[in-house]
C-alpha atoms as a PDB file:
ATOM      1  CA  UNK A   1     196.042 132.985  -3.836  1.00  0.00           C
ATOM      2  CA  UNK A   2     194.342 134.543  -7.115  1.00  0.00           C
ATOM      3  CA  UNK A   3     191.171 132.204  -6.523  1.00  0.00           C
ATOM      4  CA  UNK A   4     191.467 133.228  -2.746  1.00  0.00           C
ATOM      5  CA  UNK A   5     191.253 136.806  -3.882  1.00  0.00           C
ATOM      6  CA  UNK A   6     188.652 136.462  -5.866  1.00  0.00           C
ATOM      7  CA  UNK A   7     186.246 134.664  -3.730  1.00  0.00           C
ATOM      8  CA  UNK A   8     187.101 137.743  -1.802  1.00  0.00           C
ATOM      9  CA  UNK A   9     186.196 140.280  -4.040  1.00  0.00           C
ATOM     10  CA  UNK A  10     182.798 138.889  -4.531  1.00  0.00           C
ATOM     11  CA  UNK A  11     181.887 139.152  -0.611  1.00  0.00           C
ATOM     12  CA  UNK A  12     183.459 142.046  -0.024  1.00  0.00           C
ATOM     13  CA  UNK A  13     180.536 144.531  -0.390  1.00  0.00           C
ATOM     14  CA  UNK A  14     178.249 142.476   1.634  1.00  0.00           C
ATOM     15  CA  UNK A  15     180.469 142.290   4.586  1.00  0.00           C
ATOM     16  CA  UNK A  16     181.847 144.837   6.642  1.00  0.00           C
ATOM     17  CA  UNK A  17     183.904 142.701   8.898  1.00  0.00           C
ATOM     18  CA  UNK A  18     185.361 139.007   7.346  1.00  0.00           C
ATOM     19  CA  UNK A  19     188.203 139.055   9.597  1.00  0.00           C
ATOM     20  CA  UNK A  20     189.198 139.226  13.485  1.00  0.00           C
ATOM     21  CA  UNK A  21     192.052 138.532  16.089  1.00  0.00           C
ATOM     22  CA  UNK A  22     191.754 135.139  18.251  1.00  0.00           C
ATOM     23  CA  UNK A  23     192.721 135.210  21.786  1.00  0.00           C
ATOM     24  CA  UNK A  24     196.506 134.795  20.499  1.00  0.00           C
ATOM     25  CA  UNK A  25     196.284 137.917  18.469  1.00  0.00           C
ATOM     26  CA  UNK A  26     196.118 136.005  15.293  1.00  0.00           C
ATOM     27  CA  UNK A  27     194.277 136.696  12.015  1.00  0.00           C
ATOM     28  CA  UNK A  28     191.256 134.673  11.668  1.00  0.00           C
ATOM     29  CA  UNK A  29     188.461 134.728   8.445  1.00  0.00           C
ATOM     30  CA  UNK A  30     185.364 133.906   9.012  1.00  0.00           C
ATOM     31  CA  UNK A  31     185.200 130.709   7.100  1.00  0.00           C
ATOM     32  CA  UNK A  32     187.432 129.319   9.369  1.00  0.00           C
ATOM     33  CA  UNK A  33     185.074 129.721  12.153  1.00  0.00           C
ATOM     34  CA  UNK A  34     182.660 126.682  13.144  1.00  0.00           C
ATOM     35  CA  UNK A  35     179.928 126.108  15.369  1.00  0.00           C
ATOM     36  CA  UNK A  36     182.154 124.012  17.814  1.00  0.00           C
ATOM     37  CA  UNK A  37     185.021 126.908  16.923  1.00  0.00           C
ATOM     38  CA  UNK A  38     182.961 129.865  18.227  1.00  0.00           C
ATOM     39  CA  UNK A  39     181.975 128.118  21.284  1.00  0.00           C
ATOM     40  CA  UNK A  40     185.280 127.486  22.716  1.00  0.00           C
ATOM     41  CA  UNK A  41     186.981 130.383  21.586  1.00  0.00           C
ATOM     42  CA  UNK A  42     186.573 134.652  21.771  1.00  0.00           C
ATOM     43  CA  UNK A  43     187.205 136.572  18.817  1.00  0.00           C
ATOM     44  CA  UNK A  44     188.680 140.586  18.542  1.00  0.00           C
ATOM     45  CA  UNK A  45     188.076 143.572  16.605  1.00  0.00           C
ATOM     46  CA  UNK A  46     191.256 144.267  14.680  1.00  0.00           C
ATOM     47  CA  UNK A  47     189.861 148.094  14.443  1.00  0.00           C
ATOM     48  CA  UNK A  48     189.183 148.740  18.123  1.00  0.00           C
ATOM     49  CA  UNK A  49     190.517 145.421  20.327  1.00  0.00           C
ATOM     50  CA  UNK A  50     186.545 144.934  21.168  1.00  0.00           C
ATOM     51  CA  UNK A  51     185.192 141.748  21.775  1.00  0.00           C
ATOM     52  CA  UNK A  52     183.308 140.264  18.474  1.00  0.00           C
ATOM     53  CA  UNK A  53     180.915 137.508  17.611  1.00  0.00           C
ATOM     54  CA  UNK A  54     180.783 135.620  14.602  1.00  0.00           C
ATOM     55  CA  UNK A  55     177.164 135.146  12.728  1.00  0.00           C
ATOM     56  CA  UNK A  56     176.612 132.016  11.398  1.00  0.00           C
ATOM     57  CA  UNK A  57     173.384 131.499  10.015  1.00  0.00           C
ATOM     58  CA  UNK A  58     172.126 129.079   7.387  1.00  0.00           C
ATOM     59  CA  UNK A  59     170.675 132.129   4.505  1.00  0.00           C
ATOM     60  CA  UNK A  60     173.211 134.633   5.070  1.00  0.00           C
ATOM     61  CA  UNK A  61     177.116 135.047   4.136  1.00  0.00           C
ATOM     62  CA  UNK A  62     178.907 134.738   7.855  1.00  0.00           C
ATOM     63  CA  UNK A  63     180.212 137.580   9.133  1.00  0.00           C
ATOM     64  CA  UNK A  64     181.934 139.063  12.674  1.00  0.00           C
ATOM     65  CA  UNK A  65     180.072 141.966  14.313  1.00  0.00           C
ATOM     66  CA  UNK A  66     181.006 143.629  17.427  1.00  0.00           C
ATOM     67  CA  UNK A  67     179.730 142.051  20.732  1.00  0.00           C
ATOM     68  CA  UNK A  68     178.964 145.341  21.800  1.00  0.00           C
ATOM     69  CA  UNK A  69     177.905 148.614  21.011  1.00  0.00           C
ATOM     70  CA  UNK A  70     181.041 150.654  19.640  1.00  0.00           C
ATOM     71  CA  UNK A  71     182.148 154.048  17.623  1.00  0.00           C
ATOM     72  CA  UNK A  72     184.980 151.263  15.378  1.00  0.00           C
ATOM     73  CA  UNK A  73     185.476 152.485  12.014  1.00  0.00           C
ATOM     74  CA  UNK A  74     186.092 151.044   9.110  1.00  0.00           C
ATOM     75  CA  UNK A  75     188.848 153.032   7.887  1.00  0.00           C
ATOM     76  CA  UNK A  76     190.888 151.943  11.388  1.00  0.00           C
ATOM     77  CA  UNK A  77     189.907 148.251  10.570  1.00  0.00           C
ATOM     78  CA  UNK A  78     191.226 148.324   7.372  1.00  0.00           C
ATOM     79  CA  UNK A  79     194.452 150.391   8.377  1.00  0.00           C
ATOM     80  CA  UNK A  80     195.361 147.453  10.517  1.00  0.00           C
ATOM     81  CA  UNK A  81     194.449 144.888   8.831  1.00  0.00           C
ATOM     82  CA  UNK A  82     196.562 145.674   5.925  1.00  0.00           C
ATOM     83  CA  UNK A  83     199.881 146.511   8.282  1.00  0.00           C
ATOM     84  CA  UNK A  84     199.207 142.919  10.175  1.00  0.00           C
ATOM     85  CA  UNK A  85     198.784 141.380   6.444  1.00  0.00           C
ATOM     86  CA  UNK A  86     201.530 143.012   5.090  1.00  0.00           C
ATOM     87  CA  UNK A  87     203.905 142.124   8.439  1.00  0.00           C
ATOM     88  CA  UNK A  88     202.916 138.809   8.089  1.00  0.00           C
ATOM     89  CA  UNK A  89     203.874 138.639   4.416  1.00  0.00           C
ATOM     90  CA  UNK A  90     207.115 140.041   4.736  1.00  0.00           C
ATOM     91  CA  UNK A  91     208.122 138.180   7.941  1.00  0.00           C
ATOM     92  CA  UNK A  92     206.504 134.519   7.116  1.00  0.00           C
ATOM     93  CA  UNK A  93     208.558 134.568   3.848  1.00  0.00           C
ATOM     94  CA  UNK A  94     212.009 134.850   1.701  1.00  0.00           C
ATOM     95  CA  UNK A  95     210.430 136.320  -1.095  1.00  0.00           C
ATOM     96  CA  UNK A  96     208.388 140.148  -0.987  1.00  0.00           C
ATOM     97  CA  UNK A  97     208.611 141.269  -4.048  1.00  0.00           C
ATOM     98  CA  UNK A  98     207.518 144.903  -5.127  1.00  0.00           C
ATOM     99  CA  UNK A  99     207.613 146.368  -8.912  1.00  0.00           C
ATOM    100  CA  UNK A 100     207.810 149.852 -10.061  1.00  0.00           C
ATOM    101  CA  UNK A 101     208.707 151.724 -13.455  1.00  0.00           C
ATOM    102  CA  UNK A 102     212.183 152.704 -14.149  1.00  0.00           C
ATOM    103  CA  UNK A 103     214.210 154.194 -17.115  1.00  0.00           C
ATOM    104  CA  UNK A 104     216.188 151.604 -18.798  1.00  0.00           C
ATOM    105  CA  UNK A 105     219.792 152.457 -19.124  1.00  0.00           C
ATOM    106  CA  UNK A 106     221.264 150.077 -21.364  1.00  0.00           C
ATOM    107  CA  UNK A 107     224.038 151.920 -23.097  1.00  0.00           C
ATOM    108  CA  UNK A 108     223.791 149.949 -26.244  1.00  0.00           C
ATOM    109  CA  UNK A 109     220.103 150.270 -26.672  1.00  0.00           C
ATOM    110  CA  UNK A 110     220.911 152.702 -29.790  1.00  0.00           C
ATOM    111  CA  UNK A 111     223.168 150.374 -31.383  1.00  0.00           C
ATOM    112  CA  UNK A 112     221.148 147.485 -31.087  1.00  0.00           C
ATOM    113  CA  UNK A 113     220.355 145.018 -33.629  1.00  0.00           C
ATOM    114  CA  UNK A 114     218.361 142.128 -31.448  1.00  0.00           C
ATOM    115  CA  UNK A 115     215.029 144.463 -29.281  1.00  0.00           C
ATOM    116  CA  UNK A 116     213.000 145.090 -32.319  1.00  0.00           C
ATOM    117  CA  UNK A 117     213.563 141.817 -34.156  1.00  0.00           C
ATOM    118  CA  UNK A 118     212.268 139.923 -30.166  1.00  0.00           C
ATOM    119  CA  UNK A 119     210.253 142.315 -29.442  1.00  0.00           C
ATOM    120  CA  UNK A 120     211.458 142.737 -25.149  1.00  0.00           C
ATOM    121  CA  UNK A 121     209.284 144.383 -23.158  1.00  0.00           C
ATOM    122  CA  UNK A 122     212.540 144.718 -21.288  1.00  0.00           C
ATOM    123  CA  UNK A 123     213.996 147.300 -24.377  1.00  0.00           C
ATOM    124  CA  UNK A 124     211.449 149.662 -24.169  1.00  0.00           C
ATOM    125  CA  UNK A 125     212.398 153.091 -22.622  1.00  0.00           C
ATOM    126  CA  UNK A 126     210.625 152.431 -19.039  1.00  0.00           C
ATOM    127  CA  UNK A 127     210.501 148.733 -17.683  1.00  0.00           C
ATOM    128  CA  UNK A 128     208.630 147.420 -14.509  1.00  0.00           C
ATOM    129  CA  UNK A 129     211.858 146.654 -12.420  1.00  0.00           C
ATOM    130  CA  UNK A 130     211.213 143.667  -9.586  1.00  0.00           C
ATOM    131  CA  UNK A 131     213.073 143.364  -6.697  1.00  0.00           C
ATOM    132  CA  UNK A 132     212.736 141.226  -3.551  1.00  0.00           C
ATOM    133  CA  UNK A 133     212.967 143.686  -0.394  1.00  0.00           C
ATOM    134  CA  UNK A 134     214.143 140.479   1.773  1.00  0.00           C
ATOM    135  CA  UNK A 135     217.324 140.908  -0.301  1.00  0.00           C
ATOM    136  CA  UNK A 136     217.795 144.705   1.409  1.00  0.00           C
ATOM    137  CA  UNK A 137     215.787 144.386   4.643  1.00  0.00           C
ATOM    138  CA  UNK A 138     215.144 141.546   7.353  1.00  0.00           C
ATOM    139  CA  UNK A 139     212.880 143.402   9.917  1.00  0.00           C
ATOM    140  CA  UNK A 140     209.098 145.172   9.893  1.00  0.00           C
ATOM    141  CA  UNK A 141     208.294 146.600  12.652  1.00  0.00           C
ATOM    142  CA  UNK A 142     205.102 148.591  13.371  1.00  0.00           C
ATOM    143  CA  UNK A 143     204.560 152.221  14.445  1.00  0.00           C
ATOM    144  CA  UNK A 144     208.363 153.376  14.346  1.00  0.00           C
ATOM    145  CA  UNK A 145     209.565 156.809  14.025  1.00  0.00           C
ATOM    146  CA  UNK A 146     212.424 157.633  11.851  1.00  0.00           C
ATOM    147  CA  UNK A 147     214.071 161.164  10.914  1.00  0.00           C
ATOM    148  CA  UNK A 148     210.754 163.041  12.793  1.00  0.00           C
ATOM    149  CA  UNK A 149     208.491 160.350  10.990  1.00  0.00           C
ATOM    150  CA  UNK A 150     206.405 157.628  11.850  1.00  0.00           C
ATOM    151  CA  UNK A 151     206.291 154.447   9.366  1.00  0.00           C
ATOM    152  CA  UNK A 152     202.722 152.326   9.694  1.00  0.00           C
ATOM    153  CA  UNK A 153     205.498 149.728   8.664  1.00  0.00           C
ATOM    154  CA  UNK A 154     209.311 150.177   8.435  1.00  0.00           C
ATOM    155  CA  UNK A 155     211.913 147.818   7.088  1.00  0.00           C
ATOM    156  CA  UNK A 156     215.507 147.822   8.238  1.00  0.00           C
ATOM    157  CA  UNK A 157     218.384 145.430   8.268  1.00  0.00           C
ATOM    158  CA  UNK A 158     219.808 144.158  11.423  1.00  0.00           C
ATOM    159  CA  UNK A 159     223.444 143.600  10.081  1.00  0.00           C
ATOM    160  CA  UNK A 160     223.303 146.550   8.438  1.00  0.00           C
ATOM    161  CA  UNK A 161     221.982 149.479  10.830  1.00  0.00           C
ATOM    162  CA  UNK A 162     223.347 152.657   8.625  1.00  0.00           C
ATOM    163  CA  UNK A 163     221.152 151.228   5.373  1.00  0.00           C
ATOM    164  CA  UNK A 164     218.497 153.896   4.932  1.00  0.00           C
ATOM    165  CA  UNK A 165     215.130 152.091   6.366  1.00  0.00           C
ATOM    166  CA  UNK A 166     211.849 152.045   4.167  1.00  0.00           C
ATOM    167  CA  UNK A 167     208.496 152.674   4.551  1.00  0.00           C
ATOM    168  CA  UNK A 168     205.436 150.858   3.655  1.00  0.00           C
ATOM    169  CA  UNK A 169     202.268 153.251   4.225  1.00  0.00           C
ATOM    170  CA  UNK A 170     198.772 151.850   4.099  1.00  0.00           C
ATOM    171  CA  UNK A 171     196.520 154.774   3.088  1.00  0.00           C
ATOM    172  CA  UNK A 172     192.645 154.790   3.480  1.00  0.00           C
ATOM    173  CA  UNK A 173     191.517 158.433   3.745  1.00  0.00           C
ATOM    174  CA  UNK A 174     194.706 160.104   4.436  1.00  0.00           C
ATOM    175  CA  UNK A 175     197.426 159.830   2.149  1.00  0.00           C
ATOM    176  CA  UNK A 176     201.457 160.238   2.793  1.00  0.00           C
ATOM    177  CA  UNK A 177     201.895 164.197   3.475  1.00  0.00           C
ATOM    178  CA  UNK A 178     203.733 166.085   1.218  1.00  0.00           C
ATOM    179  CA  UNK A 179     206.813 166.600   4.027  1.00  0.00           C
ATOM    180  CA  UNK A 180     206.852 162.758   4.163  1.00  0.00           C
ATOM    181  CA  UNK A 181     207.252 162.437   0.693  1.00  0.00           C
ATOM    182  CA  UNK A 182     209.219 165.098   0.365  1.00  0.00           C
ATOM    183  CA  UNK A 183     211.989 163.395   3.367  1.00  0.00           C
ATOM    184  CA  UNK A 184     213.683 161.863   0.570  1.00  0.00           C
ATOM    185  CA  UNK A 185     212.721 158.680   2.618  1.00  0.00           C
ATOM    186  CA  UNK A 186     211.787 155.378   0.164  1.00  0.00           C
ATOM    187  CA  UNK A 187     208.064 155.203   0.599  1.00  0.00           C
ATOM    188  CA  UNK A 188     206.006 152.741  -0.503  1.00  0.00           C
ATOM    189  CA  UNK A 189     202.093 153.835   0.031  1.00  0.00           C
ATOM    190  CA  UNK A 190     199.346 151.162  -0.393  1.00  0.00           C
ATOM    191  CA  UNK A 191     195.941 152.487  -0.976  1.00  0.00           C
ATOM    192  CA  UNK A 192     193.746 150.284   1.090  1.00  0.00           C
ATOM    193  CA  UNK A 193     189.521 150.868   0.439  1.00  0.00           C
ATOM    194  CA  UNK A 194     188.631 147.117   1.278  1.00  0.00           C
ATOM    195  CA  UNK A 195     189.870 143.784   2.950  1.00  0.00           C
ATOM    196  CA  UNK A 196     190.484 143.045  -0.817  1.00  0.00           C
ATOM    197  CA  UNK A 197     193.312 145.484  -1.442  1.00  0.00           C
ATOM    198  CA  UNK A 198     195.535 144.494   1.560  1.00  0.00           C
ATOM    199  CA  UNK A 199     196.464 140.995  -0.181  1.00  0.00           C
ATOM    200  CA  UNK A 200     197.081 142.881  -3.760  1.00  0.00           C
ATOM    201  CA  UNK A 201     200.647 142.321  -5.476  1.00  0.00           C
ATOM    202  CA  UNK A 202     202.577 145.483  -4.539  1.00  0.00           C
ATOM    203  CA  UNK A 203     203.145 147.082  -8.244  1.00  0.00           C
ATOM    204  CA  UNK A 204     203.157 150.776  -9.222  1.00  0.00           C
ATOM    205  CA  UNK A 205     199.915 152.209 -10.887  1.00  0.00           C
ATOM    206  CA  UNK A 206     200.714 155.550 -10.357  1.00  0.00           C
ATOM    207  CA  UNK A 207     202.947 158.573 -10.847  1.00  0.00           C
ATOM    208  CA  UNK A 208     205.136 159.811 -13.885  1.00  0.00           C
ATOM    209  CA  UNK A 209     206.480 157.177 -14.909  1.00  0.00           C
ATOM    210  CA  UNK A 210     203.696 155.388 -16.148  1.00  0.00           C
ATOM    211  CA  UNK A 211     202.620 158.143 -18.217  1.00  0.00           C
ATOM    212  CA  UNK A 212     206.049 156.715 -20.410  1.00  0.00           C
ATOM    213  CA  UNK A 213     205.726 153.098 -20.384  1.00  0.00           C
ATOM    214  CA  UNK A 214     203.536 151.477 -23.102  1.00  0.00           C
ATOM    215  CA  UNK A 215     203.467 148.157 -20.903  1.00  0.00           C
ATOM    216  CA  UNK A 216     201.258 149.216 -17.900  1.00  0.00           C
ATOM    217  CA  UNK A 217     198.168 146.898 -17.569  1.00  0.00           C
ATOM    218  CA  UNK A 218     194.675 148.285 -17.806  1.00  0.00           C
ATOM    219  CA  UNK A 219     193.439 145.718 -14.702  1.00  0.00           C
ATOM    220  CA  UNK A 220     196.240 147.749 -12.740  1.00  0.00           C
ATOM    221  CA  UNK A 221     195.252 150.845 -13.476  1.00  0.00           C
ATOM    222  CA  UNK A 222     191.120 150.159 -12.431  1.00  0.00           C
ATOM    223  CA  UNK A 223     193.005 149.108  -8.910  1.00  0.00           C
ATOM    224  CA  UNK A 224     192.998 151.516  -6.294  1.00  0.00           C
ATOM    225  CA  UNK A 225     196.854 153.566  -6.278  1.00  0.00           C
ATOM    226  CA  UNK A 226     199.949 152.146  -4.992  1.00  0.00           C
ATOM    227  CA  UNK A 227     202.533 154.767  -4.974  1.00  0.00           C
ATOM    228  CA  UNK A 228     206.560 154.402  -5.078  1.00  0.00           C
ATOM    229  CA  UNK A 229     208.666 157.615  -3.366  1.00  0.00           C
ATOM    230  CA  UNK A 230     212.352 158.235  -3.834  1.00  0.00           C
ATOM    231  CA  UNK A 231     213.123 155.125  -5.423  1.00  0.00           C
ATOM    232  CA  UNK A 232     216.074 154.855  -7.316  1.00  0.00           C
ATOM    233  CA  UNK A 233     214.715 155.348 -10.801  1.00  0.00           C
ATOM    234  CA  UNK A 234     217.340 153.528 -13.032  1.00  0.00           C
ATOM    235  CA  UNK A 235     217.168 150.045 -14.240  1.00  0.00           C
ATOM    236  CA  UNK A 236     220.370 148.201 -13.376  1.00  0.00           C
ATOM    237  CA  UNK A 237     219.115 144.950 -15.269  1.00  0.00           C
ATOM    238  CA  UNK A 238     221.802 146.253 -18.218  1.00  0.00           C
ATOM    239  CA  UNK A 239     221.625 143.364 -20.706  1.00  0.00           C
ATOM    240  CA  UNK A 240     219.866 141.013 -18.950  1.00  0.00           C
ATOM    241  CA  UNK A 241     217.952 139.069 -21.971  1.00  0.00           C
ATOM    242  CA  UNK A 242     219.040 135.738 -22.402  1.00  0.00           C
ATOM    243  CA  UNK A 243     220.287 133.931 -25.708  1.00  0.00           C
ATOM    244  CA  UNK A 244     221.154 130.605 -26.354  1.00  0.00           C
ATOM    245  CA  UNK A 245     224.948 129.984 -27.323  1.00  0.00           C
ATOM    246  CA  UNK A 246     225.283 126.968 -30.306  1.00  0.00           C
ATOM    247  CA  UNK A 247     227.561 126.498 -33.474  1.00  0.00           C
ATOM    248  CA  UNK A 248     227.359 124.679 -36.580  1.00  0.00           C
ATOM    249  CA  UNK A 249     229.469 122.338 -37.175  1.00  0.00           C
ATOM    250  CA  UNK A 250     230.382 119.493 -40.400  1.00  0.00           C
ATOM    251  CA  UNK A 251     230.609 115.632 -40.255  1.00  0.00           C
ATOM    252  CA  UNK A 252     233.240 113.651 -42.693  1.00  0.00           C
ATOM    253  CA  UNK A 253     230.209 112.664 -44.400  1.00  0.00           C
ATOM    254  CA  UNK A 254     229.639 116.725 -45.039  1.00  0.00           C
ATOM    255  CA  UNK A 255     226.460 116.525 -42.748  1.00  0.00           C
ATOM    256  CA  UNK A 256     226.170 119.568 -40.892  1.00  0.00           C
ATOM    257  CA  UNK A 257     224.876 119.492 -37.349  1.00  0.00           C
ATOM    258  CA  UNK A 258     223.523 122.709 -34.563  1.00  0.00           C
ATOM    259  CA  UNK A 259     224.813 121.939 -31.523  1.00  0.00           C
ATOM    260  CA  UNK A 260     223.630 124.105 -27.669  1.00  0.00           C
ATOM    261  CA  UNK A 261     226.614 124.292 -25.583  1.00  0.00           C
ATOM    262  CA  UNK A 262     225.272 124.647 -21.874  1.00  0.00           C
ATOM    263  CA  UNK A 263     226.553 128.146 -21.657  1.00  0.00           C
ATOM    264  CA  UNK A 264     224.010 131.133 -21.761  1.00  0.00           C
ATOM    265  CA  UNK A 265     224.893 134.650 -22.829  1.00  0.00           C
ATOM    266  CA  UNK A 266     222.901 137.733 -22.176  1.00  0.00           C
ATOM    267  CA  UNK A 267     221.630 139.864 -25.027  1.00  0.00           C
ATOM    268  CA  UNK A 268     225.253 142.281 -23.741  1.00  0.00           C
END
């Protein structure tokens, strides 16, 4: 994936459209398209639903471009392109993981003797908390309304219909509004600018939070935002460092030995 994203990020300010729907309303690139390919099949704008051609000439990078004249923009294209990538994602998978800042709460933090002598990342005052939203959620759907709102993606559980849903909000030019945010509704909000951005890892690179945490990486914050709203801002992960249990122990011989037992305590 990282080399995939890369290769992407080099061709992404030559091209303005790499991608398109087949005829089954599946994402296709453009370097999956042949010669024979193009011949036997019709490819769609994911902005508009207009027919597209793809160019494939010898001297220039291949790209799709509408069949006919049209008014598609680009911030439309994208906008889709990242809620049909992001669908995919969370449907073709058992992992989606997301992580955002939140205060640690271990209630021996003060007391203890172990953080500064490993040096956790986990001890300092704000960690990056990961969790897997397949463990909460088991739908995305598209386009659904919710408490007066509409989600570009919302995730609910089917077994559990009274779990409060959550959105995941691609932004291109128009970010969440401030009653949105304000609706006390978990929003996730993806700042899309390129094709690029729509396969990023989903972690927090801005708000409050990060203005505490010494651990936030400068490559994240270059990155266009991704924003978390009304997430529970606690860590639960109380103790959660792992240490090796072992004891010493003396031969007849007065040979002393270290021995692991296969039990692992936390840092707790």
């Amino acid at each position: 994936m990282k080399e995939y994203i890369q290769n992407l990020i080099k061709k992404v300010d030559m091209i303005k459209y790499r991608t398109a729907f087949d005829a089954d309303g599946n994402i296709i690139e453009i370097e999956q398209v042949t010669n024979k390919h193009r011949k036997i099949n019709k490819y769609y704008c994911i902005g508009c639903g207009d027919e597209m051609k793809a160019a494939l000439g010898q001297k220039k990078q291949h790209y799709f471009s509408h069949k006919n004249n049209c008014n598609c923009s680009s911030e439309t294209y994208y906008h889709n392109l990242a809620k049909r990538i992001l669908k995919h994602r969370f449907d073709s998978s058992s992992l989606f993981l997301v992580k955002y800042y939140a205060h640690n709460e271990c209630p021996k933090a003060t007391l203890c003797k172990l953080k500064d002598h490993h040096n956790w990342e986990s001890c300092s005052s704000v960690v990056l908390k990961s969790i897997n939203l397949k463990d909460y959620y088991n739908t995305c759907e598209e386009e659904v309304g919710y408490k007066g709102f509409k989600a570009d993606l919302i995730l609910t559980h089917t077994d559990y219909p009274n779990r409060d849903p959550l959105f995941l909000e691609v932004a291109v030019s128009h970010n969440c509004s401030p009653e949105k945010i304000n609706s006390n509704i978990r929003i996730i909000e993806i700042k899309v600018q390129n094709e690029v951005d729509a396969y990023r890892e989903i972690i927090e690179n801005e708000g409050e939070y990060l203005k505490e945490s010494n651990i936030i990486k400068s490559r994240e914050e270059d990155l266009p935002p991704i924003r978390f709203y009304n997430f529970k801002r606690k860590s639960d992960d109380e103790g959660t460092n792992q240490l090796s249990l072992f004891y010493l122990f003396q031969d007849k011989d007065g040979r002393c030995y270290a021995t692991c037992k296969s039990k692992v305590i936390s840092c707790s």
